[in-house]
Protein backbone atom coordinates (compact mmCIF):
# COMPACT_ATOMS: atom_id res chain seq x y z
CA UNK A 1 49.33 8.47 -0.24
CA UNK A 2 49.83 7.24 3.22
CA UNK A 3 47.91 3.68 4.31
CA UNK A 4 45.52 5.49 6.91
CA UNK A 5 44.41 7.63 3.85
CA UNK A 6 43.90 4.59 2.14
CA UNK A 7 42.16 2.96 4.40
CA UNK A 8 39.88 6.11 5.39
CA UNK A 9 39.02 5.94 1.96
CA UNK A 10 38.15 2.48 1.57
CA UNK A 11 36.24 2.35 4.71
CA UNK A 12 33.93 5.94 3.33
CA UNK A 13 33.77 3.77 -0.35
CA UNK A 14 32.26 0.60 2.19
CA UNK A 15 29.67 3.63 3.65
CA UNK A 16 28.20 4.87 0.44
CA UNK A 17 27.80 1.19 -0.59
CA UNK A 18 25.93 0.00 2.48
CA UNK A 19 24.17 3.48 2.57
CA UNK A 20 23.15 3.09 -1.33
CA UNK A 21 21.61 -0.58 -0.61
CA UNK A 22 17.76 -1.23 0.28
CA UNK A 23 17.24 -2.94 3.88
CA UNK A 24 14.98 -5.12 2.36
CA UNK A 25 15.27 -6.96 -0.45
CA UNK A 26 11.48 -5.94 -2.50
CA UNK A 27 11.67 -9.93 -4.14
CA UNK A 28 11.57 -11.49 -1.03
CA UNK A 29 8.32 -8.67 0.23
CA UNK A 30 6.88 -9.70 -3.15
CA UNK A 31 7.10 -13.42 -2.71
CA UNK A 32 5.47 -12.98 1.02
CA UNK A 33 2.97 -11.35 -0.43
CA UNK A 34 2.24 -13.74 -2.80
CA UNK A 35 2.44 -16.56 -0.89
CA UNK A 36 -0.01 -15.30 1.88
CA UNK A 37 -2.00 -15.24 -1.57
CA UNK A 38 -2.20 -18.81 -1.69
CA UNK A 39 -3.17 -19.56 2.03
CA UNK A 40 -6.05 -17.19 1.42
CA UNK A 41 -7.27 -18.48 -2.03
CA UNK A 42 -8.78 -21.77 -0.58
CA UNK A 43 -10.35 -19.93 2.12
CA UNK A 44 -11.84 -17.59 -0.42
CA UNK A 45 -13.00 -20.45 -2.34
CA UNK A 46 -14.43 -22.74 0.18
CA UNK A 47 -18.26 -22.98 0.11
CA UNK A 48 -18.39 -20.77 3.76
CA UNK A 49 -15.83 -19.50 5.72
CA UNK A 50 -15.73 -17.95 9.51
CA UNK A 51 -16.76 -13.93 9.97
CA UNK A 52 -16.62 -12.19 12.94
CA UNK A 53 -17.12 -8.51 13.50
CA UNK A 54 -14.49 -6.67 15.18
CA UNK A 55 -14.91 -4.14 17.95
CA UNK A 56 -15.17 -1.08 14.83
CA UNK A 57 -17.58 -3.03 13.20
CA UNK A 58 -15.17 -3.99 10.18
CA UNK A 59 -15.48 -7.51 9.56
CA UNK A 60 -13.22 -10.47 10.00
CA UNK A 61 -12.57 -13.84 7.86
CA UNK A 62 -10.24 -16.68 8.93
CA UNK A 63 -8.31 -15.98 6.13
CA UNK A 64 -7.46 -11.99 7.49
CA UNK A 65 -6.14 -13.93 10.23
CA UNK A 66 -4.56 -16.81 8.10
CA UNK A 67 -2.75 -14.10 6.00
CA UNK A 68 -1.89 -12.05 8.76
CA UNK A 69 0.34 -14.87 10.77
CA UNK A 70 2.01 -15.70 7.38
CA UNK A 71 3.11 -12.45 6.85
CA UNK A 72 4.15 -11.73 10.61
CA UNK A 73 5.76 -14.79 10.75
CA UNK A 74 7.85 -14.59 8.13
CA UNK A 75 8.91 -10.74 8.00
CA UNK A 76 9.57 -11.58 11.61
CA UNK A 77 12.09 -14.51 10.46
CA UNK A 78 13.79 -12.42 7.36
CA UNK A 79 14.23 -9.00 9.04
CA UNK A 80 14.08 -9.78 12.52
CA UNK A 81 15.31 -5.84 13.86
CA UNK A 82 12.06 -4.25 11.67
CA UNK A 83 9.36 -4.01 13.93
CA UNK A 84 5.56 -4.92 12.01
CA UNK A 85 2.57 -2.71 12.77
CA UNK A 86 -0.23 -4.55 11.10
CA UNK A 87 -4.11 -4.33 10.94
CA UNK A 88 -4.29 -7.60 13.13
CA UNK A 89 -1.81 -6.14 15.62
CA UNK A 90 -1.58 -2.71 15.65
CA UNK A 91 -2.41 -2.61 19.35
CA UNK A 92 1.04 -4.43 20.12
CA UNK A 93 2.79 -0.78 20.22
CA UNK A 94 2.04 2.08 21.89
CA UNK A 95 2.93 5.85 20.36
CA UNK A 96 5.08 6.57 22.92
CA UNK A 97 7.44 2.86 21.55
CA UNK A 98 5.93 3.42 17.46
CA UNK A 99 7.34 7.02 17.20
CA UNK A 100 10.93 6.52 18.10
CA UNK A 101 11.05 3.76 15.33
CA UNK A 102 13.19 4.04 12.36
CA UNK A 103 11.90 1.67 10.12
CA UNK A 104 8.90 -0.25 10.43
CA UNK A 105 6.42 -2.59 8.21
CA UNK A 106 3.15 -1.97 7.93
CA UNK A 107 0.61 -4.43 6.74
CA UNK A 108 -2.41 -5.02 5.52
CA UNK A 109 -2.98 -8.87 5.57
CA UNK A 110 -5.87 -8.29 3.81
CA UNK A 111 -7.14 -4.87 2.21
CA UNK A 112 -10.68 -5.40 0.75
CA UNK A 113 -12.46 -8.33 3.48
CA UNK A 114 -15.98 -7.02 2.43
CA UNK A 115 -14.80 -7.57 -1.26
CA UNK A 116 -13.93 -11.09 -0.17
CA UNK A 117 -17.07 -12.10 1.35
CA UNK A 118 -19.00 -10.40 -1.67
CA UNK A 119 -16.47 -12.86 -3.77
CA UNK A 120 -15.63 -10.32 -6.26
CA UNK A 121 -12.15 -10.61 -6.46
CA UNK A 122 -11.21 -6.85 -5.46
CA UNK A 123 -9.19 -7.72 -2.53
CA UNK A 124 -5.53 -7.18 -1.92
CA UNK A 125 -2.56 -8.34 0.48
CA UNK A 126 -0.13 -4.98 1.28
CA UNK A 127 3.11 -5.07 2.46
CA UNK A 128 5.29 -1.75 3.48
CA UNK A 129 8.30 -0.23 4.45
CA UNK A 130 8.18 2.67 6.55
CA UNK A 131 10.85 4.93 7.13
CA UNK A 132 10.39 7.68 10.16
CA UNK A 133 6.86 8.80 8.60
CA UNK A 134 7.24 8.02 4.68
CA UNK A 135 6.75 5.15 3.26
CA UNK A 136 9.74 3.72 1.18
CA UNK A 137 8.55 0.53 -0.57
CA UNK A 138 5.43 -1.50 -0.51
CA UNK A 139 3.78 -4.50 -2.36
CA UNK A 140 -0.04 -4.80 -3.00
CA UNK A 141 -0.74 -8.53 -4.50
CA UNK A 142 -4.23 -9.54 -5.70
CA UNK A 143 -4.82 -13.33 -4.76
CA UNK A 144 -7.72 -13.51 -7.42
CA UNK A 145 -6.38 -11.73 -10.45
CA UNK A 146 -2.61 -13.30 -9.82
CA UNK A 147 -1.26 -9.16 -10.27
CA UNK A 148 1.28 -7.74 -8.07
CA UNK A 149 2.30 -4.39 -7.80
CA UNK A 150 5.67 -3.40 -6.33
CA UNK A 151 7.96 0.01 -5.61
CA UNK A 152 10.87 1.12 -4.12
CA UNK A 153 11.70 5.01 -3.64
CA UNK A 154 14.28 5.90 -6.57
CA UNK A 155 14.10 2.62 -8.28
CA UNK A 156 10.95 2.78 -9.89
CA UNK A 157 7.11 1.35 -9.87
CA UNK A 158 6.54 -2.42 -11.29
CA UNK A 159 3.56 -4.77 -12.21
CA UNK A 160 4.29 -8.03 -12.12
CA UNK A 161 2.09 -10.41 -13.52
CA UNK A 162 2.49 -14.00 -15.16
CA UNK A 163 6.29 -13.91 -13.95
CA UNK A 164 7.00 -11.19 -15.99
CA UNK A 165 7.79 -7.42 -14.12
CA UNK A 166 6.10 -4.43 -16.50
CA UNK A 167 7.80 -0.82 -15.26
CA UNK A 168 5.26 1.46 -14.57
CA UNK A 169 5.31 5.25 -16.62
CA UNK A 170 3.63 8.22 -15.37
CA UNK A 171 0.54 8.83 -17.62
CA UNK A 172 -1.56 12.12 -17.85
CA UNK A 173 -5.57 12.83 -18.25
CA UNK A 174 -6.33 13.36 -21.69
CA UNK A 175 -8.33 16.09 -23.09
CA UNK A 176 -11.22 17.19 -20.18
CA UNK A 177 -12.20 13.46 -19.35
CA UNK A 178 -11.08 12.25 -16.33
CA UNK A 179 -11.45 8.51 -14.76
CA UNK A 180 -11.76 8.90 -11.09
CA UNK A 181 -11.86 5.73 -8.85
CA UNK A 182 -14.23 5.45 -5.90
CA UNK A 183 -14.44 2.43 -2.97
CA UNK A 184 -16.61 -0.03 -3.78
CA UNK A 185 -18.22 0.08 -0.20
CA UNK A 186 -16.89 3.10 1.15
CA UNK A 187 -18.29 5.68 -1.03
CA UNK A 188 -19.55 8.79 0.57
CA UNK A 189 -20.92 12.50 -0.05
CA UNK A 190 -17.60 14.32 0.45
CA UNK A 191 -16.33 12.15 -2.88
CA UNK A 192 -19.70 12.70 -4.61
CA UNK A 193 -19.50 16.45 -4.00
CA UNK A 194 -15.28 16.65 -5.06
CA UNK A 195 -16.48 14.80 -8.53
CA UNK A 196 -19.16 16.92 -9.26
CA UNK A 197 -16.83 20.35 -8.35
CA UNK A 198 -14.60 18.88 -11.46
CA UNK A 199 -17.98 18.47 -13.56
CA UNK A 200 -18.69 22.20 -12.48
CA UNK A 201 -15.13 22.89 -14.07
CA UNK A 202 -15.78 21.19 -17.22
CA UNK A 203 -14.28 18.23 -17.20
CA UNK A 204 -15.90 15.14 -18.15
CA UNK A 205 -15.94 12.43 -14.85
CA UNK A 206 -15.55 8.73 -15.64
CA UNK A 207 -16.42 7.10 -12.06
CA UNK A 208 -15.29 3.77 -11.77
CA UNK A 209 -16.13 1.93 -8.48
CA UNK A 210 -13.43 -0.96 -7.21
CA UNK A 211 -12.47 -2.28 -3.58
CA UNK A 212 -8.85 -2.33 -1.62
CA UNK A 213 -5.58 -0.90 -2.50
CA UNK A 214 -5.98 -1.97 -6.59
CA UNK A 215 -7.04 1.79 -6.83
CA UNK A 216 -3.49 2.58 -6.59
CA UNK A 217 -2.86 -0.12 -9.05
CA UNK A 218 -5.02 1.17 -11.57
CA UNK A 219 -4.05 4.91 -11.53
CA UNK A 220 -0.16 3.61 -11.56
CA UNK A 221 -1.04 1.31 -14.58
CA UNK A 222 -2.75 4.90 -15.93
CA UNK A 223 -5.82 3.22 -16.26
CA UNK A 224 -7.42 5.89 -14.19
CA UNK A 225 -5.97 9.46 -13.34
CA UNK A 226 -7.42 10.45 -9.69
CA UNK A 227 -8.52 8.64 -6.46
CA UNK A 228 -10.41 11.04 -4.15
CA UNK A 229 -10.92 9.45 -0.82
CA UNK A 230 -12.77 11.46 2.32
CA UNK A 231 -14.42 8.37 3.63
CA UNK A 232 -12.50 6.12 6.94
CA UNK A 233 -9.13 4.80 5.89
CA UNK A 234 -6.23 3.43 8.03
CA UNK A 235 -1.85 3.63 7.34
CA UNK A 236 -2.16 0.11 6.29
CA UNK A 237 -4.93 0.93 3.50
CA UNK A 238 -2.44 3.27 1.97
CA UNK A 239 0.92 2.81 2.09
CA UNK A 240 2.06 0.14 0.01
CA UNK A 241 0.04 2.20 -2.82
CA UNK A 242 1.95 5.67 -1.64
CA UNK A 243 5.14 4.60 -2.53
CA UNK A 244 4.08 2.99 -6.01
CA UNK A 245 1.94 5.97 -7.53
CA UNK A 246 5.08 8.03 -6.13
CA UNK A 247 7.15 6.01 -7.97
CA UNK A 248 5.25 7.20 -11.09
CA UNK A 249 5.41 10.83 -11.01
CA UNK A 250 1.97 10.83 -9.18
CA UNK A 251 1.09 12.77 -5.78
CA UNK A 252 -0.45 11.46 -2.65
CA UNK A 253 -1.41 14.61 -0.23
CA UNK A 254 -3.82 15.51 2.29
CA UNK A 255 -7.03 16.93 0.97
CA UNK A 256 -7.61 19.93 3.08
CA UNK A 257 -3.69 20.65 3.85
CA UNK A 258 -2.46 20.04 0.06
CA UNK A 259 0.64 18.60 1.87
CA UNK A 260 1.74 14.97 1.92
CA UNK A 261 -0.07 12.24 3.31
CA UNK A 262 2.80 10.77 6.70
CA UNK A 263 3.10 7.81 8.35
CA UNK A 264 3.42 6.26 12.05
CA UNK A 265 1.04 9.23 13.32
CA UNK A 266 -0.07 9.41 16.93
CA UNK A 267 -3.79 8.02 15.29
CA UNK A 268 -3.17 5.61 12.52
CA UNK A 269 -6.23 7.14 10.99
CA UNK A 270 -5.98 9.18 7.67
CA UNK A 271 -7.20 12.51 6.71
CA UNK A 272 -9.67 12.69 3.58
CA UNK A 273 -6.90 12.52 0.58
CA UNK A 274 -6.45 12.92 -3.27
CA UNK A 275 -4.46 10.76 -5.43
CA UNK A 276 -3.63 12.81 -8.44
């Protein structure tokens, strides 16, 4: 065997290596998550805090803000070629400069702000990876209830929670009875009239109400099987969760279209979709 044989060999061996390794290391996502946590905990338990109402009419805390420069700041500092789309930001890019990216974050500094100004806990920071229109990995960390959730495509859906990482299983309804989560604040008719189409079918509907991305959480953890959602939701409300109840056999698709819910489109808006 000749040297440049060798060496073509060695350098395809160095390919599938670098090919087979993550661009981002899903620790170091998880430990930005977390820590934006912390900076929004005291704001979250101060006696008041600042709200202003943005030009949607979706409120805004310091501590969306707070979170939101953690995050950029450091994801900005780690993986400085990754552009970051996030809720605070989003305007930054324009389609024409967003849809020739590769890969791109895409945050949610934090998921749930009416669920922090009711104080209920039921708020979320989300952190994820984009690749061309699918997301890839993601983190969703609850401040309140110290429980992160984390995924990477082909290596699996994780809870982590009092330092200790719990892999995820794919879990199936039992029997006719089905646990379906709804938003909190966002529920609507289109949902109402989905769960009662199952009821005409004979199945038995559970409805459990809860804010932010934990939704994903919960039907990951199998503690509910389906998340219908035809009310308002943005890329950043969703992807972190797509990748984890991926990650655990689950589906994510458009409601009308029955194909999968993409990323990075020309309206950052989602379709009405099912988690199942």
């Amino acid at each position: 065997m000749t040297d440049v044989v060798i060496e073509f060999q060695v350098l395809i061996l160095k390919l599938r290596v670098t090919m087979s390794m993550s661009i981002v290391d899903i620790e170091k996502l998880r430990q930005i998550a977390e820590t934006a946590g912390e900076k929004i905990l005291p704001i979250y338990q101060a006696a008041s805090f600042s709200i202003t109402m943005k030009n949607d009419r979706s409120p805004l805390t310091e501590a969306d803000l707070a979170s939101h420069h953690f995050i950029y700041e450091n994801l900005q500092r780690e993986y400085p070629h990754i552009p970051i789309i996030s809720e605070e930001s989003h305007t930054q890019f324009t389609f024409t400069e967003r849809k020739k990216f590769s890969y791109f974050f895409l945050v949610d500094p934090l998921d749930g702000t009416k669920e922090f100004i009711k104080k209920n806990g039921e708020f979320t920071v989300n952190i994820a990876l984009i690749h061309k229109n699918r997301a890839v990995a993601g983190v969703i960390h609850a401040p309140v209830l110290g429980i992160s959730y984390y995924a990477e495509e082909g290596k699996g859906a994780f809870k982590y929670f009092q330092n200790h990482p719990i892999a995820l299983q794919k879990t199936v309804a039992k029997n006719n009875k089905i646990s379906a989560l709804v938003s909190r604040s966002h529920i609507d008719e289109n949902t109402e009239i989905f769960l009662q189409s199952l009821r005409n079918e004979g199945k038995e509907i559970e409805k459990i109400s809860i804010g932010s991305a934990l939704k994903f959480g919960l039907v990951a953890e199998g503690k509910a099987d389906i998340y219908p959602r035809f009310s308002p939701s943005m890329e950043w409300d969703t992807a972190a969760g797509h990748i984890l109840i991926q990650e655990v056999g689950k589906t994510l698709f458009v409601a009308d279209t029955k194909l999968p819910l993409l990323y990075n489109k020309k309206s950052l808006l989602n379709p009405g979709f099912l988690v199942v």
